[in-house]
C-alpha atoms as a PDB file:
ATOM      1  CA  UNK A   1    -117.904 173.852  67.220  1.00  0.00           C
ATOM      2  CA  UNK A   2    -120.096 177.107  66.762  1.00  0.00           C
ATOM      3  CA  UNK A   3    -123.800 176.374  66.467  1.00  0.00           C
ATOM      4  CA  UNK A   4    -123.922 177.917  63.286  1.00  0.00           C
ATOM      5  CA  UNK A   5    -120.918 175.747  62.065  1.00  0.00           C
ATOM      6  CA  UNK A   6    -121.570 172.299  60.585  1.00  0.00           C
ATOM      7  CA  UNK A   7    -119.982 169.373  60.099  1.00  0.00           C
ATOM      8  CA  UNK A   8    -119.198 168.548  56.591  1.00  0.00           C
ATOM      9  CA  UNK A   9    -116.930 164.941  57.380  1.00  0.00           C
ATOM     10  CA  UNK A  10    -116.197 162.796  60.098  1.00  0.00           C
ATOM     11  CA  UNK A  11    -114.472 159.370  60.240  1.00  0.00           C
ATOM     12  CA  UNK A  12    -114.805 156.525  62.977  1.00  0.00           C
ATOM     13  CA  UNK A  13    -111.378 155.849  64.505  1.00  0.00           C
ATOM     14  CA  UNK A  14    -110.380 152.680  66.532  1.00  0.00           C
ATOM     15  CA  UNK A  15    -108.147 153.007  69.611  1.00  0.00           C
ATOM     16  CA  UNK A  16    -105.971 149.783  70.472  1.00  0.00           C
ATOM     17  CA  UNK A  17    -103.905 149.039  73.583  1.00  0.00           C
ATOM     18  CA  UNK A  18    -100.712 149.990  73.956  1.00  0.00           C
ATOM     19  CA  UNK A  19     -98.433 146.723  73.478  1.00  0.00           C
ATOM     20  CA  UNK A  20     -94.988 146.474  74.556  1.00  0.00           C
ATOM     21  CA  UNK A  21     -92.256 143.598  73.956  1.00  0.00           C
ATOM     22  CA  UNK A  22     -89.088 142.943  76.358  1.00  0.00           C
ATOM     23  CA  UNK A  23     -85.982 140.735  75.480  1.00  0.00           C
ATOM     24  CA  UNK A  24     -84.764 140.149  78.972  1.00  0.00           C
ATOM     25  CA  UNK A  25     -82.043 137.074  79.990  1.00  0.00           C
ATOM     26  CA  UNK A  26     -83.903 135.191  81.911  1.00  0.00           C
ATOM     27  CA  UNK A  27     -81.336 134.468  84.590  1.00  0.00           C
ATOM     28  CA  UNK A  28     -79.239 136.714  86.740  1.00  0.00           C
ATOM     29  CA  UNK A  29     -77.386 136.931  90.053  1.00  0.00           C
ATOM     30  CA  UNK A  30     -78.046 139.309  92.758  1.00  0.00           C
ATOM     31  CA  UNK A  31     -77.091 142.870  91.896  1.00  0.00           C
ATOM     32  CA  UNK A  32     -76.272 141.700  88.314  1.00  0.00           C
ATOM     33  CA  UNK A  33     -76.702 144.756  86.105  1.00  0.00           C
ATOM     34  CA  UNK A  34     -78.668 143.830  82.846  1.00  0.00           C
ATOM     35  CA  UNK A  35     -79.766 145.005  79.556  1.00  0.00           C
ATOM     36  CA  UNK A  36     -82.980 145.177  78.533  1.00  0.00           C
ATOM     37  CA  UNK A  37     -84.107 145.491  74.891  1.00  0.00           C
ATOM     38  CA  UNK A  38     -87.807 146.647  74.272  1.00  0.00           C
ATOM     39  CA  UNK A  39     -90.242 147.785  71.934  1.00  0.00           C
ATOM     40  CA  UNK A  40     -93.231 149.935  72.834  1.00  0.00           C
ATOM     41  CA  UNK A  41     -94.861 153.308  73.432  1.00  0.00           C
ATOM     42  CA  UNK A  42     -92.422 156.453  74.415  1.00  0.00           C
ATOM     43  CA  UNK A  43     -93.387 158.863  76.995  1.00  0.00           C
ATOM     44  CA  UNK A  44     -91.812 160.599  80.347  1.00  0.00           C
ATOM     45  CA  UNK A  45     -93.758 158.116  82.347  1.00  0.00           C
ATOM     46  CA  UNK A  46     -93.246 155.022  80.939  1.00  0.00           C
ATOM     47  CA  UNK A  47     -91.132 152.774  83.054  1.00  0.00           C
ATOM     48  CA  UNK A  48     -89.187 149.364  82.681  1.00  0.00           C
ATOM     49  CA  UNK A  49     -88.399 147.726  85.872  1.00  0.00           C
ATOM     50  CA  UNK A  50     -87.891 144.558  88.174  1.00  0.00           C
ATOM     51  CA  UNK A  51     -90.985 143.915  90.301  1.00  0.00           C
ATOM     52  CA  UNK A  52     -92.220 140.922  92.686  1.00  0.00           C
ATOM     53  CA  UNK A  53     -94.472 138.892  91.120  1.00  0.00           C
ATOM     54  CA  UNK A  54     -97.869 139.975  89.591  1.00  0.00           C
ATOM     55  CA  UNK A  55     -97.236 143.583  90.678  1.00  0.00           C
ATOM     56  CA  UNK A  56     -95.964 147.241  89.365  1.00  0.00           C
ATOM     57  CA  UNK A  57     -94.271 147.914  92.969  1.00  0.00           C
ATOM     58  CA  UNK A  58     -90.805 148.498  91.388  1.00  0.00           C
ATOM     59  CA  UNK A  59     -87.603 146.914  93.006  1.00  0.00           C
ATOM     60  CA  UNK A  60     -85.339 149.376  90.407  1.00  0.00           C
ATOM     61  CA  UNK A  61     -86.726 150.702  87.349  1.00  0.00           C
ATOM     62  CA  UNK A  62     -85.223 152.782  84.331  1.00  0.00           C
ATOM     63  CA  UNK A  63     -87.695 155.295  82.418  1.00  0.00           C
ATOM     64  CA  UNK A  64     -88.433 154.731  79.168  1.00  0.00           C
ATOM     65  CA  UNK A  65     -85.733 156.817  76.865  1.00  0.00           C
ATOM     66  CA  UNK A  66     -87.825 158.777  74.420  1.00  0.00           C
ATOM     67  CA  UNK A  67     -84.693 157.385  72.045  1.00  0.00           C
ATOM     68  CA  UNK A  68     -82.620 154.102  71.993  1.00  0.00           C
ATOM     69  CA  UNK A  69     -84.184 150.811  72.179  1.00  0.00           C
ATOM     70  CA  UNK A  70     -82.072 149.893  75.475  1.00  0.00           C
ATOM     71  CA  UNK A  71     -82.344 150.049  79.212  1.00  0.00           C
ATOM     72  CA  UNK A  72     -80.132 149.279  82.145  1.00  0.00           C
ATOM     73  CA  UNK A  73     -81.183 147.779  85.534  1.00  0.00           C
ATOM     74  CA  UNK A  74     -79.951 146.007  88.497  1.00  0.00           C
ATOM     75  CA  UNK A  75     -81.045 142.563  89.791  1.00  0.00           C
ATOM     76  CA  UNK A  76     -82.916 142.311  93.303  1.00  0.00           C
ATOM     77  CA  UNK A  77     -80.424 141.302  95.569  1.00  0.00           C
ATOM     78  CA  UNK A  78     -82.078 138.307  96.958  1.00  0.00           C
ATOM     79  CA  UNK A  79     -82.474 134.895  95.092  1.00  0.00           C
ATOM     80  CA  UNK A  80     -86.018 134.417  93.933  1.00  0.00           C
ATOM     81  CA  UNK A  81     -88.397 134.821  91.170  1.00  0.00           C
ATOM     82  CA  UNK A  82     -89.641 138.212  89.724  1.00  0.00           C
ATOM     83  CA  UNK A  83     -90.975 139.834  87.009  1.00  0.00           C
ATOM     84  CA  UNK A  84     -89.514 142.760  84.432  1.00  0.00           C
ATOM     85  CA  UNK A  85     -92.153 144.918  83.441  1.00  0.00           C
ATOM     86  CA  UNK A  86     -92.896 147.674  80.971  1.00  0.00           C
ATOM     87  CA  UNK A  87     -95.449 149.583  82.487  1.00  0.00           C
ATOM     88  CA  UNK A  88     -97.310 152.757  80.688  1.00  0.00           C
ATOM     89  CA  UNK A  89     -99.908 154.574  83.308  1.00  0.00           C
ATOM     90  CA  UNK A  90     -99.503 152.266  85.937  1.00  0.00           C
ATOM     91  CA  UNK A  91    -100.346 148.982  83.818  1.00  0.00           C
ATOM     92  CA  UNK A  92     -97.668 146.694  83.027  1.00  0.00           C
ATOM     93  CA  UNK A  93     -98.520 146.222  79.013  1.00  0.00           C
ATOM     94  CA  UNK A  94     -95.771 143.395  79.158  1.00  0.00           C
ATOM     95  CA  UNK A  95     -94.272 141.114  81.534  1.00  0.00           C
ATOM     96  CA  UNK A  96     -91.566 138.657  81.945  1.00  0.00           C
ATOM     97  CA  UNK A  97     -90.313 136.481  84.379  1.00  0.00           C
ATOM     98  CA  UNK A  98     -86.618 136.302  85.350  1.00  0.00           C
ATOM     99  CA  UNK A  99     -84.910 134.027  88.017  1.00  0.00           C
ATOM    100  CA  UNK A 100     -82.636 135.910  90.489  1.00  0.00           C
ATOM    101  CA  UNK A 101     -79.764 133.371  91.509  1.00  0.00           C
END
């Protein structure tokens, strides 16, 4: 904006989170491959993937496609409970818990 220039309109704006939904089975066996369905924000960045519990250190994770509406990923191999994630710069903006057999 030039000092001489003024402004003849402006508008408030409200920003909002980004929110994110994952339909994940919420069962597997080790090394199962799976499909995961989502919703949520697109960018090169954006990342679905199996993590330990409460974190975003990825076990195997599948970028966001900037099309589709489906990712792939494989299972930890070891039994135990974890979490898929959808995680947009470096916040997981959903989260759901699976049960590796």
């Amino acid at each position: 904006l030039n000092e001489s220039e003024k402004v003849v309109a402006s508008q408030p704006i409200k920003v909002t989170p980004a929110v994110a939904k994952l339909d994940v089975p919420t069962s597997m066996t080790g090394r199962e491959e799976i499909s995961v369905r989502f919703q949520g924000p697109r960018h090169a960045s954006n990342w679905i993937g199996f993590v330990q519990l409460g974190t975003v250190d990825y076990l195997d994770y599948s970028g966001v496609p900037l099309e589709g509406d489906t990712v792939s990923l494989r299972a930890p191999e070891a039994a135990g409970e974890y979490d898929i994630v959808f995680v947009v710069d470096g916040a997981a903006i959903a989260r759901n818990p699976v049960t590796v057999r």
